[in-house]
PDB file of N, CA and C in Angstrom:
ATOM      1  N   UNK A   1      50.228 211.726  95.387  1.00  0.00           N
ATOM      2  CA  UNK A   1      51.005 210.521  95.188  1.00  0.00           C
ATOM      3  C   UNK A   1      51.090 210.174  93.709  1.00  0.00           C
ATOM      4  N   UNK A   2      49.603 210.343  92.872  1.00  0.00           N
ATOM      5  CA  UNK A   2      50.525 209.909  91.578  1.00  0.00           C
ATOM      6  C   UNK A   2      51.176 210.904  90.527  1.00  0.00           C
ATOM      7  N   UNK A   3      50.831 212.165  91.651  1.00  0.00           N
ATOM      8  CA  UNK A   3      51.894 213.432  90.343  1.00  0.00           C
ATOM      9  C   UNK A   3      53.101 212.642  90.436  1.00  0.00           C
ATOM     10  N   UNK A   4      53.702 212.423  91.912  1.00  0.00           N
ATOM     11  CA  UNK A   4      54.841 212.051  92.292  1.00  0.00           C
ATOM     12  C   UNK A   4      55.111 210.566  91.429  1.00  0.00           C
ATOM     13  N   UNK A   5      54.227 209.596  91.089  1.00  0.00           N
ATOM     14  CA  UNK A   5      54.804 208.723  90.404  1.00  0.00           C
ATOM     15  C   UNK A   5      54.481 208.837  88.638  1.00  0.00           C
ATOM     16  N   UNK A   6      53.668 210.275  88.480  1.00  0.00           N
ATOM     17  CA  UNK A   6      53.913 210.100  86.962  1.00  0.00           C
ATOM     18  C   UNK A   6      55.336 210.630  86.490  1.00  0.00           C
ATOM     19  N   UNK A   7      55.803 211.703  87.892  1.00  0.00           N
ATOM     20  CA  UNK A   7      57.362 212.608  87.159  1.00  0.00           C
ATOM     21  C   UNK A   7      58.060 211.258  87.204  1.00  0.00           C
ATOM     22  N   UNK A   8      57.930 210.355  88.183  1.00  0.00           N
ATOM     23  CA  UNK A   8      59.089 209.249  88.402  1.00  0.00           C
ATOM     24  C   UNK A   8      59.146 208.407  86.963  1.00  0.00           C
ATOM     25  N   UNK A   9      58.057 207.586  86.589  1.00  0.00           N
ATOM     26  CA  UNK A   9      57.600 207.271  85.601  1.00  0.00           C
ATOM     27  C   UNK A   9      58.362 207.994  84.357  1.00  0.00           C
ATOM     28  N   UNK A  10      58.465 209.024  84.257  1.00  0.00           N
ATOM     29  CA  UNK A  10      58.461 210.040  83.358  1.00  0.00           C
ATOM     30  C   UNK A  10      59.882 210.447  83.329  1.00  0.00           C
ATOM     31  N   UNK A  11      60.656 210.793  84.334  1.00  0.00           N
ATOM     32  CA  UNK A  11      62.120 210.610  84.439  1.00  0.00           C
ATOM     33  C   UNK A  11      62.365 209.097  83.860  1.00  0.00           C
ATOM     34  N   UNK A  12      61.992 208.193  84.369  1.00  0.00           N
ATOM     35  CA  UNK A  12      62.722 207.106  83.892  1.00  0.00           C
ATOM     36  C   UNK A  12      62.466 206.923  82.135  1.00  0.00           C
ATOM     37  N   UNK A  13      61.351 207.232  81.966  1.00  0.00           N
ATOM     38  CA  UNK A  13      60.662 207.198  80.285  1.00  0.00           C
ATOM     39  C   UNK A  13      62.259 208.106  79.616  1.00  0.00           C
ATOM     40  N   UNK A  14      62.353 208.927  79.766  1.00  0.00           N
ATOM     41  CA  UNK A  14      63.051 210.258  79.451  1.00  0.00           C
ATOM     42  C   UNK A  14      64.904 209.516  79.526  1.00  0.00           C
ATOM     43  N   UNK A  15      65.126 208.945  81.064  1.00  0.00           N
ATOM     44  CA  UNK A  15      66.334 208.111  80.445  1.00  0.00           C
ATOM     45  C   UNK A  15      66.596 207.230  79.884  1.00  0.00           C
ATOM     46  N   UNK A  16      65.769 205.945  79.458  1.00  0.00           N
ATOM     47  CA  UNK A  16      65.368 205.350  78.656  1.00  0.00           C
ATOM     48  C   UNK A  16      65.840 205.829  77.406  1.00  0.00           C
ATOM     49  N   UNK A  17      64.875 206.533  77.034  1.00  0.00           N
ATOM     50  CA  UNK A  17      65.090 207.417  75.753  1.00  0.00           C
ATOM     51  C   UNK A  17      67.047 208.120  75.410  1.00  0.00           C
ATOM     52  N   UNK A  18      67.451 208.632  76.881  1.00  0.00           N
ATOM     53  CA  UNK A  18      68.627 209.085  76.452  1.00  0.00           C
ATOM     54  C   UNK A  18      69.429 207.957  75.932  1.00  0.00           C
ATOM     55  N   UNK A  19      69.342 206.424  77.122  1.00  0.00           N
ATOM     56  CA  UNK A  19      70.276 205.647  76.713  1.00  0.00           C
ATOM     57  C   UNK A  19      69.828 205.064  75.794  1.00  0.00           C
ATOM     58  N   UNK A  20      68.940 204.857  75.162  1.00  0.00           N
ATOM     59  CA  UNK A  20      68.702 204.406  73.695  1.00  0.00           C
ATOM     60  C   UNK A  20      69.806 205.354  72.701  1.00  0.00           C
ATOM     61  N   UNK A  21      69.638 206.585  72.798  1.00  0.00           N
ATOM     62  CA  UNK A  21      70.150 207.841  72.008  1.00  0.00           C
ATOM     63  C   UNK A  21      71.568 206.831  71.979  1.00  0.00           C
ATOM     64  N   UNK A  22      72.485 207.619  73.026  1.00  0.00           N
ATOM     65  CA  UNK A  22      73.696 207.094  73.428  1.00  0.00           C
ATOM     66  C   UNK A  22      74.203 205.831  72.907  1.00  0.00           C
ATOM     67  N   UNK A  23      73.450 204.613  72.831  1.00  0.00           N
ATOM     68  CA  UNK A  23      73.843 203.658  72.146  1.00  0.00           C
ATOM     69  C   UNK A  23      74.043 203.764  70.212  1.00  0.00           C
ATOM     70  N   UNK A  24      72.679 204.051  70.395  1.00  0.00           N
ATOM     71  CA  UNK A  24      72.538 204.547  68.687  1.00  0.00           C
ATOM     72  C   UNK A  24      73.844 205.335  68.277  1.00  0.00           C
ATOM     73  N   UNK A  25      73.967 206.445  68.914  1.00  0.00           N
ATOM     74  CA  UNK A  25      75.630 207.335  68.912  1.00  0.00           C
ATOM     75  C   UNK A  25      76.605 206.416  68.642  1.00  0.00           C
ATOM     76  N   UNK A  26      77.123 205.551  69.530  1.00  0.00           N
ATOM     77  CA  UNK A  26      78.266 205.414  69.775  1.00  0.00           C
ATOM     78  C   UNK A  26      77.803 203.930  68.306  1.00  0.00           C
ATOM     79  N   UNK A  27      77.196 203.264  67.900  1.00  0.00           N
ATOM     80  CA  UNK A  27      77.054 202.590  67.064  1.00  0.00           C
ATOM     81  C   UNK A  27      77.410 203.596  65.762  1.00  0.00           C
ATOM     82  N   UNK A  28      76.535 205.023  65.783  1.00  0.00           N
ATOM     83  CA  UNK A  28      77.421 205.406  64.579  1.00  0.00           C
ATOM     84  C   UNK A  28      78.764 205.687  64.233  1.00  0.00           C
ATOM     85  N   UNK A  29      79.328 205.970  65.557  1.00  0.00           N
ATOM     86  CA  UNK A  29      80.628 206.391  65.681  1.00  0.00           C
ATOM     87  C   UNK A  29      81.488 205.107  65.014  1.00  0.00           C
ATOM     88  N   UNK A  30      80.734 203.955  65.632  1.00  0.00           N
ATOM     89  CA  UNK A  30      82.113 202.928  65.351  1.00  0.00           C
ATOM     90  C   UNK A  30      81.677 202.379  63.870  1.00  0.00           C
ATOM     91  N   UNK A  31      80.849 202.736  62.997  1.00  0.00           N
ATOM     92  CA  UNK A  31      80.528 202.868  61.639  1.00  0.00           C
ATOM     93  C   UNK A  31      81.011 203.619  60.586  1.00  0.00           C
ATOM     94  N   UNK A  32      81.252 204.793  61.240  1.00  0.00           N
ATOM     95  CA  UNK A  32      82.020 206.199  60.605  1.00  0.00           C
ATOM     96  C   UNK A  32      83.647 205.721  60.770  1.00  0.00           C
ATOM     97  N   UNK A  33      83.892 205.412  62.011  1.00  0.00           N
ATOM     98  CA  UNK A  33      85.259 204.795  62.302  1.00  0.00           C
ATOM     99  C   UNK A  33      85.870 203.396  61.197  1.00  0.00           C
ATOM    100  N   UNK A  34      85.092 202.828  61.183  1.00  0.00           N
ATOM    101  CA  UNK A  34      84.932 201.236  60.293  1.00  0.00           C
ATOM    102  C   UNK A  34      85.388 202.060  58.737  1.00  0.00           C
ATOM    103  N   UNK A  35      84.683 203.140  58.520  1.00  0.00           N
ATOM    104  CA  UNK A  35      84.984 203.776  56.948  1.00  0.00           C
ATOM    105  C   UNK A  35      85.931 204.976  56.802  1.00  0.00           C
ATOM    106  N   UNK A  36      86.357 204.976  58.273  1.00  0.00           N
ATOM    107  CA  UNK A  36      87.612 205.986  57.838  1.00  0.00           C
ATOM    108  C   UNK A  36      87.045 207.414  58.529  1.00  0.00           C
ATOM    109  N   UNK A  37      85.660 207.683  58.815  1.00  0.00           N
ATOM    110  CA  UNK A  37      85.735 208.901  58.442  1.00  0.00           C
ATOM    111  C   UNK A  37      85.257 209.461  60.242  1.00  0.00           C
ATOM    112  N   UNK A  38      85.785 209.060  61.200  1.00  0.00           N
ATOM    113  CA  UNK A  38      85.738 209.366  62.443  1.00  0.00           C
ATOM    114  C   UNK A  38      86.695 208.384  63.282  1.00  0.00           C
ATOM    115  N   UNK A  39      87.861 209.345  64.248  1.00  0.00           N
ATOM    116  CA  UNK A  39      88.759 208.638  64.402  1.00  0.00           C
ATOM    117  C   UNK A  39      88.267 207.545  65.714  1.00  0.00           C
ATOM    118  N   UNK A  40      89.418 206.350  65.867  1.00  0.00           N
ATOM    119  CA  UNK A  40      88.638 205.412  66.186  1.00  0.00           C
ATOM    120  C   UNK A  40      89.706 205.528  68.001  1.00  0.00           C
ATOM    121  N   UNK A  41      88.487 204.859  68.581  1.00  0.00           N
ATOM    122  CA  UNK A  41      89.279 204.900  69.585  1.00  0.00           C
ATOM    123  C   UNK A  41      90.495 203.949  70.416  1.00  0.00           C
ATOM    124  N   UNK A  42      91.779 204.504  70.895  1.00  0.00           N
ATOM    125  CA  UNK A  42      92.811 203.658  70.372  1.00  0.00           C
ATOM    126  C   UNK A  42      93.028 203.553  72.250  1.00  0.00           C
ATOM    127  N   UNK A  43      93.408 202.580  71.962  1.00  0.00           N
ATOM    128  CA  UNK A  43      93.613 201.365  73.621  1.00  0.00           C
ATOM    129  C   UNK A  43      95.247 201.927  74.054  1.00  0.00           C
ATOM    130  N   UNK A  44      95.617 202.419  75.021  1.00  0.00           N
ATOM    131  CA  UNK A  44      96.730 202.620  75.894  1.00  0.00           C
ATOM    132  C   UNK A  44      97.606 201.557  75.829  1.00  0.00           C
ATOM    133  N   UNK A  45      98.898 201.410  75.313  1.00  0.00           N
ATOM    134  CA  UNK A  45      99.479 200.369  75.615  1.00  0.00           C
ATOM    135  C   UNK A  45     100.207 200.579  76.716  1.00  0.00           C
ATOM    136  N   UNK A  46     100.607 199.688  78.329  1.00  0.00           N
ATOM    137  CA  UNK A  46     101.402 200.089  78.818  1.00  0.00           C
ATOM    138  C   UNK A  46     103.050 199.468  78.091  1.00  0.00           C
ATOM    139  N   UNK A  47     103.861 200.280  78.418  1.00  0.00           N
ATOM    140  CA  UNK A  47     104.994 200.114  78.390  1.00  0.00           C
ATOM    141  C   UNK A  47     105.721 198.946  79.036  1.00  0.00           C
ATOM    142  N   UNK A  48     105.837 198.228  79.239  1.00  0.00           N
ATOM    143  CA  UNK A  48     106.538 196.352  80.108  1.00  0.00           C
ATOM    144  C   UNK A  48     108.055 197.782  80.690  1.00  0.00           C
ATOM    145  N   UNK A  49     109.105 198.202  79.913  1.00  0.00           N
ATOM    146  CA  UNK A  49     109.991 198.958  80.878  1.00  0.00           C
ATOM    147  C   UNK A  49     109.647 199.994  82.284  1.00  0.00           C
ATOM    148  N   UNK A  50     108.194 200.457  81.709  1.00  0.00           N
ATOM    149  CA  UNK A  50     107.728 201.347  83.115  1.00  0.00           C
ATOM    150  C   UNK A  50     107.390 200.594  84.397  1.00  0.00           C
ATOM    151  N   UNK A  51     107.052 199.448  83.587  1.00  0.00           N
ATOM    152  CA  UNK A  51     106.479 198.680  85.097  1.00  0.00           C
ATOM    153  C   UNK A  51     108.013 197.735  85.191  1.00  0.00           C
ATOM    154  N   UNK A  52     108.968 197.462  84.491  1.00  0.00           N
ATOM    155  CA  UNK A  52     109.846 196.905  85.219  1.00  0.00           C
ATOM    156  C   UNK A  52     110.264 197.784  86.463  1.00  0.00           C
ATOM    157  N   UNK A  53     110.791 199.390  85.884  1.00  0.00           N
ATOM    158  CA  UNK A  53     111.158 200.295  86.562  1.00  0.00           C
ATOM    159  C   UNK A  53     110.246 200.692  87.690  1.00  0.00           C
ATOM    160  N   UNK A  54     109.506 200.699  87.896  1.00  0.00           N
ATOM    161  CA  UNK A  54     108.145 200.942  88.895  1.00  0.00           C
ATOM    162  C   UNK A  54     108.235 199.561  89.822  1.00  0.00           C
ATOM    163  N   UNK A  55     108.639 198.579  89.666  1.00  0.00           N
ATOM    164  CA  UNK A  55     108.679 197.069  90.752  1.00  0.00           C
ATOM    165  C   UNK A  55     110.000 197.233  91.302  1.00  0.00           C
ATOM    166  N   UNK A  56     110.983 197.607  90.484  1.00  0.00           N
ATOM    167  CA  UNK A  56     112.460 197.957  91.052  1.00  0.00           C
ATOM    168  C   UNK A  56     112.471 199.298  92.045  1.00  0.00           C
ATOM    169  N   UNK A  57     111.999 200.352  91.420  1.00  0.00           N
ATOM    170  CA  UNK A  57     111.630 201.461  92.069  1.00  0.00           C
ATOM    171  C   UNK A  57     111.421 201.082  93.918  1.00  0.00           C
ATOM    172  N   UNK A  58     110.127 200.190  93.865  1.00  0.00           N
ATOM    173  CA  UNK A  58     109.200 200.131  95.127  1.00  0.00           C
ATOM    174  C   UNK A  58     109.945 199.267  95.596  1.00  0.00           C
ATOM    175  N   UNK A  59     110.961 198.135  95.172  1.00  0.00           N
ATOM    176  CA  UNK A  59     111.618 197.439  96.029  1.00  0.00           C
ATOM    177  C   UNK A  59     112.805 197.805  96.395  1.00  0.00           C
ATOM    178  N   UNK A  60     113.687 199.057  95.812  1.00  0.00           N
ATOM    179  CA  UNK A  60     114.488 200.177  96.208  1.00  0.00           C
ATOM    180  C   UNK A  60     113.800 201.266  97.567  1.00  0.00           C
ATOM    181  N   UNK A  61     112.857 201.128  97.498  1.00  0.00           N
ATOM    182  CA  UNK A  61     111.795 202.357  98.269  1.00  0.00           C
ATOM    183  C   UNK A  61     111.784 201.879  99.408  1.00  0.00           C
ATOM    184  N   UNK A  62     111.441 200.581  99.516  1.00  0.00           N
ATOM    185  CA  UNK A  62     111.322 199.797 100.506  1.00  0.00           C
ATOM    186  C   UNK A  62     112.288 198.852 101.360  1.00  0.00           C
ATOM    187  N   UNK A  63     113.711 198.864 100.590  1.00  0.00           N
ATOM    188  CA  UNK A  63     114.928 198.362 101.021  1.00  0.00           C
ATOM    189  C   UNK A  63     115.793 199.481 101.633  1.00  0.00           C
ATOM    190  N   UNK A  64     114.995 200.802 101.400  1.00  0.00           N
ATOM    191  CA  UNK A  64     115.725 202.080 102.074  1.00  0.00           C
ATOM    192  C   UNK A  64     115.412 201.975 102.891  1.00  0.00           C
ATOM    193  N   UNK A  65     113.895 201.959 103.328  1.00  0.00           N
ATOM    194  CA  UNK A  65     112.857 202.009 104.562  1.00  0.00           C
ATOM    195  C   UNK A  65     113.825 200.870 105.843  1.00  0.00           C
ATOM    196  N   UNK A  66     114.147 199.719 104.962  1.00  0.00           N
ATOM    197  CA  UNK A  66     114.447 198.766 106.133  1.00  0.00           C
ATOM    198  C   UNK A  66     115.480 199.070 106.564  1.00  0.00           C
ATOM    199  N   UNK A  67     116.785 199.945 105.875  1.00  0.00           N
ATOM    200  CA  UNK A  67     118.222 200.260 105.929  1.00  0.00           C
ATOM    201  C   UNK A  67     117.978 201.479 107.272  1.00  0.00           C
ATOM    202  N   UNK A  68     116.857 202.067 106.905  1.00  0.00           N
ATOM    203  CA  UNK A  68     116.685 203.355 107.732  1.00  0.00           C
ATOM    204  C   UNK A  68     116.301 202.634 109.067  1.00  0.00           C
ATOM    205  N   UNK A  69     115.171 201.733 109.190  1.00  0.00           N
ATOM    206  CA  UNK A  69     114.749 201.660 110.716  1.00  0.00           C
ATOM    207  C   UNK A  69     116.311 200.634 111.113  1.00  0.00           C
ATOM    208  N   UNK A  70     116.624 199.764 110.233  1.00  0.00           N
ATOM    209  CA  UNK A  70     117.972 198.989 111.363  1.00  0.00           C
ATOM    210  C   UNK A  70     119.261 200.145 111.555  1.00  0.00           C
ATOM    211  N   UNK A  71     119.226 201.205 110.770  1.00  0.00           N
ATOM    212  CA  UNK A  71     119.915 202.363 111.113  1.00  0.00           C
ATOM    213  C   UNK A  71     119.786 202.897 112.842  1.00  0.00           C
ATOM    214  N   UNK A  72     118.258 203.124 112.267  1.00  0.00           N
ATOM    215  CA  UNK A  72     117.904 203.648 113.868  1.00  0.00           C
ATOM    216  C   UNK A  72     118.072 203.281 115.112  1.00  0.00           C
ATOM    217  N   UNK A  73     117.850 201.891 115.081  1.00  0.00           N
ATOM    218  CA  UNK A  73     117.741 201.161 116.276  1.00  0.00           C
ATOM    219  C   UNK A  73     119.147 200.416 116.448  1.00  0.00           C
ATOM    220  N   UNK A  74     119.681 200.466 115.842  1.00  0.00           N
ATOM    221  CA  UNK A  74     121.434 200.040 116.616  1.00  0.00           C
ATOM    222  C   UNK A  74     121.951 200.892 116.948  1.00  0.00           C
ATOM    223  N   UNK A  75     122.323 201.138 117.951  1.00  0.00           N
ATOM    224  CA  UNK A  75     123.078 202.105 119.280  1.00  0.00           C
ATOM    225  C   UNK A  75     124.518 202.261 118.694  1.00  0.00           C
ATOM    226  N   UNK A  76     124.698 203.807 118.740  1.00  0.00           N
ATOM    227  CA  UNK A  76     126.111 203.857 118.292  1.00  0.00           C
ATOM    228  C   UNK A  76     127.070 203.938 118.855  1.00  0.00           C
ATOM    229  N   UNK A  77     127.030 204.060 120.333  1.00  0.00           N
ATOM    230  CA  UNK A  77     128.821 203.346 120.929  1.00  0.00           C
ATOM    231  C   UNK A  77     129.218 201.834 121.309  1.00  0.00           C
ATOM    232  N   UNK A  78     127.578 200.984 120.955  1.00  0.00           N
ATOM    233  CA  UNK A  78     128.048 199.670 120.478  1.00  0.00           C
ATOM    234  C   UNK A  78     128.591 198.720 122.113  1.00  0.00           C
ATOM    235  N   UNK A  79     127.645 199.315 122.985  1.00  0.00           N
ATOM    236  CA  UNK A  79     128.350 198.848 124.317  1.00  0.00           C
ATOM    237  C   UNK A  79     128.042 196.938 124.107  1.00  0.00           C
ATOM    238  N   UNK A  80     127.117 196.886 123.470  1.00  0.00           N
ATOM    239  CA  UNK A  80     126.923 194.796 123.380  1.00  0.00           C
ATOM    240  C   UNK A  80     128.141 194.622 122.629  1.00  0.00           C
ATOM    241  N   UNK A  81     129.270 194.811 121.592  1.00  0.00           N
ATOM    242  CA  UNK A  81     130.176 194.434 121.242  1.00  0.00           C
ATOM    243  C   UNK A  81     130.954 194.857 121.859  1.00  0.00           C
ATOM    244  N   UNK A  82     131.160 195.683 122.962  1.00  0.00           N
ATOM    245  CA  UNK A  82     132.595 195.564 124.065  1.00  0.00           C
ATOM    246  C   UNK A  82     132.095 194.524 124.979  1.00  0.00           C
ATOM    247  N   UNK A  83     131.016 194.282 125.486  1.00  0.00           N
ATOM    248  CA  UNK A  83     131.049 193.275 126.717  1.00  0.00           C
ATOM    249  C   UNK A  83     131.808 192.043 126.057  1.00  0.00           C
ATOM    250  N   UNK A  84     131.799 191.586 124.781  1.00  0.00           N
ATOM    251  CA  UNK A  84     132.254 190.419 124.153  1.00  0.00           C
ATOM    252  C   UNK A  84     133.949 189.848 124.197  1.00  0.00           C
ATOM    253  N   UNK A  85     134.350 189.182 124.747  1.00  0.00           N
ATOM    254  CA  UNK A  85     135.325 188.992 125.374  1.00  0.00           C
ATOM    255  C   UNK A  85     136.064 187.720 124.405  1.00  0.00           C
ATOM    256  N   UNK A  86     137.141 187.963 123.510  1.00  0.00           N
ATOM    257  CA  UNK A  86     137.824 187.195 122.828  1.00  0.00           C
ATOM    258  C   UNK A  86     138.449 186.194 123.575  1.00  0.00           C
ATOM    259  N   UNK A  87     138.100 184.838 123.297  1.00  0.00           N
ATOM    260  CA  UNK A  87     138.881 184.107 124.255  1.00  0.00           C
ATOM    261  C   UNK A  87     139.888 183.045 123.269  1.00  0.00           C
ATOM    262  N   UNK A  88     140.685 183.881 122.557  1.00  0.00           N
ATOM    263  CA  UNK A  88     141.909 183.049 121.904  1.00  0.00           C
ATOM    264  C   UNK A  88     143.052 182.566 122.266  1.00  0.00           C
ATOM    265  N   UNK A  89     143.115 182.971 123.843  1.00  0.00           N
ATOM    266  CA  UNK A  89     143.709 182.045 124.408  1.00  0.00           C
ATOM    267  C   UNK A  89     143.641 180.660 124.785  1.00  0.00           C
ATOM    268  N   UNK A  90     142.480 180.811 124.835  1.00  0.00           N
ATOM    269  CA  UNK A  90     141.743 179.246 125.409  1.00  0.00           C
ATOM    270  C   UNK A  90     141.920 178.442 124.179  1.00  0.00           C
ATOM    271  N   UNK A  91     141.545 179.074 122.767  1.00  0.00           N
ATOM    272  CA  UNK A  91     141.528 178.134 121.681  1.00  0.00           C
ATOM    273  C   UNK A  91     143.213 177.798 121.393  1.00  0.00           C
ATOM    274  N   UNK A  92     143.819 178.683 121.795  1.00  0.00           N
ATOM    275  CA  UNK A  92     145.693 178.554 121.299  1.00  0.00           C
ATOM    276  C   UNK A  92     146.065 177.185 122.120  1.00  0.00           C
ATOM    277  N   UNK A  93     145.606 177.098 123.285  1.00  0.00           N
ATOM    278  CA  UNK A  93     146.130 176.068 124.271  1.00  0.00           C
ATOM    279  C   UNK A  93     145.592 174.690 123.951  1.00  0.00           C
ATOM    280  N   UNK A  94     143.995 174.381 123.501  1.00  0.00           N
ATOM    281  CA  UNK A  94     143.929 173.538 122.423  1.00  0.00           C
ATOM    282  C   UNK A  94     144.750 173.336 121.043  1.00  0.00           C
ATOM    283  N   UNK A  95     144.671 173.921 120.295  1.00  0.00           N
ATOM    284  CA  UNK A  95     145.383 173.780 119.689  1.00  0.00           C
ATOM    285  C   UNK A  95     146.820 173.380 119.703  1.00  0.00           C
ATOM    286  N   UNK A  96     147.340 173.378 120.799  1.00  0.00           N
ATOM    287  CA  UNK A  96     149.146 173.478 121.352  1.00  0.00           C
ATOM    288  C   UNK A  96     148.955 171.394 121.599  1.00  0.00           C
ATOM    289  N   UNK A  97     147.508 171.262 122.387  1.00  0.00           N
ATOM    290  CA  UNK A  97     147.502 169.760 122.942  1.00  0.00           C
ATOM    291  C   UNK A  97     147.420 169.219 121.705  1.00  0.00           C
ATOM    292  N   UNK A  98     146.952 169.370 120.658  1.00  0.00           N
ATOM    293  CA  UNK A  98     146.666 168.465 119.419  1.00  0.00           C
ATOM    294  C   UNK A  98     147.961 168.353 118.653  1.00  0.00           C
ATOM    295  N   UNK A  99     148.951 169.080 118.778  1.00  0.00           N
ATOM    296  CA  UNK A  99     149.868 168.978 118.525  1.00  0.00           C
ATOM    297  C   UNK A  99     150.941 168.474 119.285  1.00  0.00           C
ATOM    298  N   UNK A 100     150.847 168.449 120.810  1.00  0.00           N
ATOM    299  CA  UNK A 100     151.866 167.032 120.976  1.00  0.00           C
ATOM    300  C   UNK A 100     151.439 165.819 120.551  1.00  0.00           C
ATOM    301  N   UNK A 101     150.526 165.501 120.529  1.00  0.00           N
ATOM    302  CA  UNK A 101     150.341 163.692 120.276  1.00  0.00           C
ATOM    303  C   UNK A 101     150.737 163.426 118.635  1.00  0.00           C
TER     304      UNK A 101
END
């Protein structure tokens, strides 16, 4: 049991030590950087046109999607618009009474 907790002990001693290293590093880096003489590290700008194009994109993507399923699901010989029965006769004959008086 305590071989097992001196390696543990001892791993952790050991990373300790690395991330000490690692800090120290990257402190020289941004020192060397500060004087010119290690390049510094430079931040991604996004672009504002990619992401306009990328919100238009997905709301194009997704206005297809809806075009496609109401595509699908309306029946194409359209039998609910023949049962529909124009009744402009009925409205002509109103129209005929408002005009005698």
């Amino acid at each position: 049991m305590s071989n097992l907790l001196s390696k543990v002990v001892s791993g952790i001693s050991k990373r300790a030590k690395q991330l000490e290293l690692e800090e120290k590093l990257d402190d020289l880096k941004e020192m060397l950087a500060d004087k010119g003489l290690y390049p510094k590290k430079e931040e991604k700008k996004t672009n504002p046109l990619v992401i306009i194009l990328a919100v238009v994109g997905a709301i194009a993507f997704i206005a297809a999607i809806a075009y496609a399923v109401y595509y699908f699901f309306i029946p194409e010989d359209s039998e609910y618009f023949e049962d529909f029965d124009d009744d402009d006769e009925f409205f002509d004959e109103e129209d005929d009474d408002w005009e005698d008086d």
